[in-house]
Protein backbone atom coordinates (compact mmCIF):
# COMPACT_ATOMS: atom_id res chain seq x y z
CA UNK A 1 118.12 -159.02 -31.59
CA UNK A 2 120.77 -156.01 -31.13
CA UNK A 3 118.41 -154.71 -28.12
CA UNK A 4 118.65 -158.32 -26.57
CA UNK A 5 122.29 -158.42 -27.11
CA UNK A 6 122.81 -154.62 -25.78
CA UNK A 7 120.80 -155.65 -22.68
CA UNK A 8 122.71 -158.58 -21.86
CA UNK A 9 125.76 -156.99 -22.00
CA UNK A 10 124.87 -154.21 -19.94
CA UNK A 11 123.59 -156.76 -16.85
CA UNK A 12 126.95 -158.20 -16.77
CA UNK A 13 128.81 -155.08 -17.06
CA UNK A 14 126.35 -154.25 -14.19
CA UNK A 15 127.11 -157.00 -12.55
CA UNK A 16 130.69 -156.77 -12.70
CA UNK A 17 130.80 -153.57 -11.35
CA UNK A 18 128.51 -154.15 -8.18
CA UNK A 19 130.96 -156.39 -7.33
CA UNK A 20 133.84 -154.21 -7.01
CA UNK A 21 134.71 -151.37 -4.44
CA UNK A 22 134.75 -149.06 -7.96
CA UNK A 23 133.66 -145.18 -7.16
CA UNK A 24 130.55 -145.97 -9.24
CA UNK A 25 129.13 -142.58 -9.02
CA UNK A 26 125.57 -141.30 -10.51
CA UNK A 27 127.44 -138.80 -13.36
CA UNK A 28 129.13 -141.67 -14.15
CA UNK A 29 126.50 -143.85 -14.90
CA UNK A 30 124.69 -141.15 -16.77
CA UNK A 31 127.47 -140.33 -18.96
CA UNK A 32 128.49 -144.28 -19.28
CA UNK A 33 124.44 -144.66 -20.62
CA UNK A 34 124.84 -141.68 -22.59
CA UNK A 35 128.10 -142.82 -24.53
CA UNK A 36 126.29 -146.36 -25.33
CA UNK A 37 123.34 -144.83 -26.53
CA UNK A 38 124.83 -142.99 -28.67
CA UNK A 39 127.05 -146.04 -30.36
CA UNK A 40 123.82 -147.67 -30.17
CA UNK A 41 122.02 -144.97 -32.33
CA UNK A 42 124.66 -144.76 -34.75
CA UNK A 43 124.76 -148.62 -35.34
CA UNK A 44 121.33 -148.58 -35.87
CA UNK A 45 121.10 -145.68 -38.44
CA UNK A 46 123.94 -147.20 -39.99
CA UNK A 47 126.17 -144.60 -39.66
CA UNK A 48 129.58 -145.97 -39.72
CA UNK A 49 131.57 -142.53 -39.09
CA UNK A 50 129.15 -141.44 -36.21
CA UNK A 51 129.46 -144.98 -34.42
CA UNK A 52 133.25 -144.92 -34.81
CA UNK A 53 133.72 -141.39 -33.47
CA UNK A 54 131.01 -142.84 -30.52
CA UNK A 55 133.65 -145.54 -29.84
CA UNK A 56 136.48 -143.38 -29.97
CA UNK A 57 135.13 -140.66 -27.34
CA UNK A 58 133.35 -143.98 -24.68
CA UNK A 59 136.92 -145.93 -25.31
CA UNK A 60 138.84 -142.32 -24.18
CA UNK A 61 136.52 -141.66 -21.21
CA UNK A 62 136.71 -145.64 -20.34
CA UNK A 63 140.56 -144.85 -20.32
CA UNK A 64 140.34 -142.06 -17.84
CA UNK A 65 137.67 -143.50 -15.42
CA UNK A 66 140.92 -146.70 -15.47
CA UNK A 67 143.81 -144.76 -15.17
CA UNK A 68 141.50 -142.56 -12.15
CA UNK A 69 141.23 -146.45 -10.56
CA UNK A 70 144.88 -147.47 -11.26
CA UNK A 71 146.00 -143.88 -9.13
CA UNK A 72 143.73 -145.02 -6.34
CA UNK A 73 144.96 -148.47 -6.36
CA UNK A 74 148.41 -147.13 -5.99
CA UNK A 75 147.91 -144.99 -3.05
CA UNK A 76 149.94 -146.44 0.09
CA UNK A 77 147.18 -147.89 2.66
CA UNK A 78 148.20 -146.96 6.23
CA UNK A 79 147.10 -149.51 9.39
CA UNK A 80 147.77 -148.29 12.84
CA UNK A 81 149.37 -145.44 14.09
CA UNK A 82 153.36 -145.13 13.17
């Protein structure tokens, strides 16, 4: 059931994202997997300190990756020559 559930999420996370202009890079991806699996593993072992400090270091890194967007969001957009 929690692999189902995982699964799901992640298509329409995926989904989400394929439908922005996001820099969606390959480390990115990588580290993204690598920071669910590991909240994954520690759910599953039951280990309540290892999931939280999981959660804590994927909701810090989702925080950068936003606050990266935001900067580029804010960046004037020139058309035509001045």
């Amino acid at each position: 059931m929690f692999r189902v559930l995982t699964e799901m999420i992640f298509g329409v996370l995926w989904k989400q994202r394929g439908s922005t202009d996001e820099p969606l890079t390959p480390e990115l991806i990588i580290r993204a997997a690598q920071e669910h699996r590991a909240i994954i593993d520690a759910v599953v072992a039951r280990d309540s300190e290892r999931a939280r400090q999981a959660m804590i270091r994927h909701l810090e890194s989702t925080h950068e990756h936003i606050t990266m967007l935001q900067s580029l969001l804010q960046k004037p957009v020139r058309v035509g020559a001045e």
